[in-house]
C-alpha atoms as a PDB file:
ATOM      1  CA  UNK A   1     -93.926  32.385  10.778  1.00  0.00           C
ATOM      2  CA  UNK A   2     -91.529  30.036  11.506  1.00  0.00           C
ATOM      3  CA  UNK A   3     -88.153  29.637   9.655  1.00  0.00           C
ATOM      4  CA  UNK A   4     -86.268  26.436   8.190  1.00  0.00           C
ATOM      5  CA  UNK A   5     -82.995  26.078   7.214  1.00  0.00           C
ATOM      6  CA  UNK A   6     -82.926  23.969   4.402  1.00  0.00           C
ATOM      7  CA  UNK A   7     -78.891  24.537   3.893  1.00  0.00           C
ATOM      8  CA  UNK A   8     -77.073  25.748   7.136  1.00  0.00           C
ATOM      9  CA  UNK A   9     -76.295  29.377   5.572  1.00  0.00           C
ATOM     10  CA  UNK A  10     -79.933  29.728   4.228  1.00  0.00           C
ATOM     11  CA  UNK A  11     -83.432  29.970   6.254  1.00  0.00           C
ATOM     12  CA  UNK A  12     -86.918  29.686   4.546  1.00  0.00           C
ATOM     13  CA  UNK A  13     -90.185  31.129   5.677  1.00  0.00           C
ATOM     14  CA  UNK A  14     -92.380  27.948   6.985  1.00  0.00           C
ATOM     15  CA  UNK A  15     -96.310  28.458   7.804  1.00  0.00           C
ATOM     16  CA  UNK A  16     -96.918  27.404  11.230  1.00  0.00           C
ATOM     17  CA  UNK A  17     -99.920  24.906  11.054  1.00  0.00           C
ATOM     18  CA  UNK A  18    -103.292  25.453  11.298  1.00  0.00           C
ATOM     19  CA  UNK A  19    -105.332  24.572  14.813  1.00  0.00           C
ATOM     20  CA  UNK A  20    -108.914  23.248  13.911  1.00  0.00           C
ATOM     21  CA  UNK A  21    -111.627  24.872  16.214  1.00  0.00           C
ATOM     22  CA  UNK A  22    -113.028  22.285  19.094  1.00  0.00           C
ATOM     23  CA  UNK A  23    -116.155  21.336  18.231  1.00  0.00           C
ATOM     24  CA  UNK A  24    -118.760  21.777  21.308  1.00  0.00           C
ATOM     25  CA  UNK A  25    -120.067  18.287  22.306  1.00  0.00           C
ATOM     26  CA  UNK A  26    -124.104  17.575  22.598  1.00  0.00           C
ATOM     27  CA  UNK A  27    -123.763  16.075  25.628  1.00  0.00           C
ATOM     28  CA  UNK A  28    -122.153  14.960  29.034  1.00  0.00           C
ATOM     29  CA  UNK A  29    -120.528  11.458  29.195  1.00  0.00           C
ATOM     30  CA  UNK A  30    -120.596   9.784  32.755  1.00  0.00           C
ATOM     31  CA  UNK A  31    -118.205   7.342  33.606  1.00  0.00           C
ATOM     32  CA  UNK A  32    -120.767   5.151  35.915  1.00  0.00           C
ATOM     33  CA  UNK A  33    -117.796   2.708  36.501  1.00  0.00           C
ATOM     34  CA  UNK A  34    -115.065   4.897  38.008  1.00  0.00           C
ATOM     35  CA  UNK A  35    -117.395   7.309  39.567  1.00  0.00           C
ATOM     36  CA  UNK A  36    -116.479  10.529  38.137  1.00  0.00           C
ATOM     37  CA  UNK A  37    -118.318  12.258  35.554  1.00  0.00           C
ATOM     38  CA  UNK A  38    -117.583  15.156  32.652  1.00  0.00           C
ATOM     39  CA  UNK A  39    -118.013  18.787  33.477  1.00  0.00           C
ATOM     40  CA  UNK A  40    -118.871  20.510  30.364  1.00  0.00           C
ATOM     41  CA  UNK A  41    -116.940  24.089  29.732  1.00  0.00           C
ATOM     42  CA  UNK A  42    -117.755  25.582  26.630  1.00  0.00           C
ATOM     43  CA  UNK A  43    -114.969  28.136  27.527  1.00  0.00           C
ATOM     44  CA  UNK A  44    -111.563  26.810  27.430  1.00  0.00           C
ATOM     45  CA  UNK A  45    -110.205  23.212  26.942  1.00  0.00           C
ATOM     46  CA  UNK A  46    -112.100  20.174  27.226  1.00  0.00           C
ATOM     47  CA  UNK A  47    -112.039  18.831  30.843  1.00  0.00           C
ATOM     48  CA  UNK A  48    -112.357  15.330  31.351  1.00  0.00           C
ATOM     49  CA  UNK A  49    -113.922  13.390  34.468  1.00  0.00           C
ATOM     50  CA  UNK A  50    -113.655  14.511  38.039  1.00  0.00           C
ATOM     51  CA  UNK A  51    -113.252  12.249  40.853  1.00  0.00           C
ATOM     52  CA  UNK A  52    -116.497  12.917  43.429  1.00  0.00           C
ATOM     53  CA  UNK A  53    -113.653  13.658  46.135  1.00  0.00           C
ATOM     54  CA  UNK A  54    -112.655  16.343  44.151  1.00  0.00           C
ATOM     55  CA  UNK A  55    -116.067  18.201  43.218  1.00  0.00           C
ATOM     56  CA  UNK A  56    -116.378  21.403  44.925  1.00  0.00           C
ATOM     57  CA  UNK A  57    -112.909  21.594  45.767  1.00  0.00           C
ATOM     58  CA  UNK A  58    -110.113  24.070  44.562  1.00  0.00           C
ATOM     59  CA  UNK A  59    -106.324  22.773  44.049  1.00  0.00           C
ATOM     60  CA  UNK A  60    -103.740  24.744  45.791  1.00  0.00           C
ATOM     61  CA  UNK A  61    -100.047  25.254  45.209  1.00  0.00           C
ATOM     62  CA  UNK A  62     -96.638  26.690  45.135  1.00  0.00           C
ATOM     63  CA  UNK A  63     -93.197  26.394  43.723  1.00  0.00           C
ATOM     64  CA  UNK A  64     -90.475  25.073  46.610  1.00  0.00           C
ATOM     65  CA  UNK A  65     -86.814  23.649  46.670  1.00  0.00           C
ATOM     66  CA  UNK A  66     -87.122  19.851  46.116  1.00  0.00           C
ATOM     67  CA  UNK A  67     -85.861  19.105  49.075  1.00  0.00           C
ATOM     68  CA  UNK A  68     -89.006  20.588  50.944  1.00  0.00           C
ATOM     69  CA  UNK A  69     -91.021  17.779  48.539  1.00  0.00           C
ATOM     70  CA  UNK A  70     -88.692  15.174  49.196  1.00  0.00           C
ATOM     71  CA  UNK A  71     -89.008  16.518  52.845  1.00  0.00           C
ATOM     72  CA  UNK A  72     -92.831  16.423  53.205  1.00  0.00           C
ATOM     73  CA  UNK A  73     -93.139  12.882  51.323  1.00  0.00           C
ATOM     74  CA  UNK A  74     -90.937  11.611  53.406  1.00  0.00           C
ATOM     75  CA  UNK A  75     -92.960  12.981  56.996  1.00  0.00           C
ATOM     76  CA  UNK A  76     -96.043  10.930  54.898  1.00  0.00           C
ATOM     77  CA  UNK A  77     -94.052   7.731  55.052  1.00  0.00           C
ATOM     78  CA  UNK A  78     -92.996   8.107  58.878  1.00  0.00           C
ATOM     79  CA  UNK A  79     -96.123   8.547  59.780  1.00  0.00           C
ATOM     80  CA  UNK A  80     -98.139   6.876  57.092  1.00  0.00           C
ATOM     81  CA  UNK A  81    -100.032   9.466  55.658  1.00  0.00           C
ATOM     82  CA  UNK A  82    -100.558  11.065  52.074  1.00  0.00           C
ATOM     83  CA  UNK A  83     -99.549  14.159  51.763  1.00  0.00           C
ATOM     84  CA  UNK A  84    -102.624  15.959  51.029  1.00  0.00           C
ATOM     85  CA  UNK A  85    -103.228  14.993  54.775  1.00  0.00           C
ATOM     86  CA  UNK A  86    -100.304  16.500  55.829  1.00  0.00           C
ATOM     87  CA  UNK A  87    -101.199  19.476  54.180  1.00  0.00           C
ATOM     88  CA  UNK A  88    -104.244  19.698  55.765  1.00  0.00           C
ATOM     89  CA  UNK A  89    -102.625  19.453  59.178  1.00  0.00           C
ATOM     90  CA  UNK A  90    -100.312  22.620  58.449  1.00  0.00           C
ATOM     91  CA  UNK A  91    -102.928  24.516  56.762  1.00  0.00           C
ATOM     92  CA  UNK A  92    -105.186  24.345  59.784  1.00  0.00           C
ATOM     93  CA  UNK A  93    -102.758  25.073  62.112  1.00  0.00           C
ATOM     94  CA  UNK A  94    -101.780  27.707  59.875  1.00  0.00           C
ATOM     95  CA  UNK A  95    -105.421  29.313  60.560  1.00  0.00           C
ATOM     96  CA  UNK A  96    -105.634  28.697  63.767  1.00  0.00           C
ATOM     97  CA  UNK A  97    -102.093  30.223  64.610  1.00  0.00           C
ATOM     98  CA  UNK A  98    -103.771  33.534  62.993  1.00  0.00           C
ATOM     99  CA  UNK A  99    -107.310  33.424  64.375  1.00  0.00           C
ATOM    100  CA  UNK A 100    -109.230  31.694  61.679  1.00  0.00           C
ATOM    101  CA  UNK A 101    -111.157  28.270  61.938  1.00  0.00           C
ATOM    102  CA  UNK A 102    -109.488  25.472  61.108  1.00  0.00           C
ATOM    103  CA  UNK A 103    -112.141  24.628  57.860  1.00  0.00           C
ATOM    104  CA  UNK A 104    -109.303  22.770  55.570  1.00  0.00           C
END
């Protein structure tokens, strides 16, 4: 329940509102133009199309200052690369440094 004052010294009861159930689609739209299509998931919230760079791959991340993103954009610039290549760099030499293949 949620409350509402409808006179600063006095609070009602309010009904929060009522979420309608997703309905499960019939079947899998493909975005021929763009190249990414619909994964269906039946068991949380609808996804919508994935880029085919992206298939089969599994986002990473962390919570820094903002100057280490500031930082790390900037490195991109100076040396004209994205940042998910940059990020690639450090995570291999990350594995390497500890004995692992560099596989990122």
């Amino acid at each position: 329940m949620k409350f509402k004052a409808s006179h600063p010294s006095a609070l009602t009861k309010v009904a929060a509102p009522q979420r309608r159930a997703r309905q499960p689609t019939e079947s899998v739209a493909a975005n021929t133009a763009g190249g990414m299509t619909a994964i269906p998931d039946n068991d949380g919230p609808a996804k919508t199309a994935v880029a085919p760079s992206r298939q089969g791959k599994k986002a990473i991340g962390g919570f820094f200052d903002p100057a280490v993103s500031r930082q790390l954009k900037q490195l991109g610039i100076d040396q004209d690369k994205p940042v998910q290549e940059l990020l690639r760099e450090a995570i291999n030499d990350f594995f390497q440094k500890h004995g692992k293949s560099p596989i990122a």
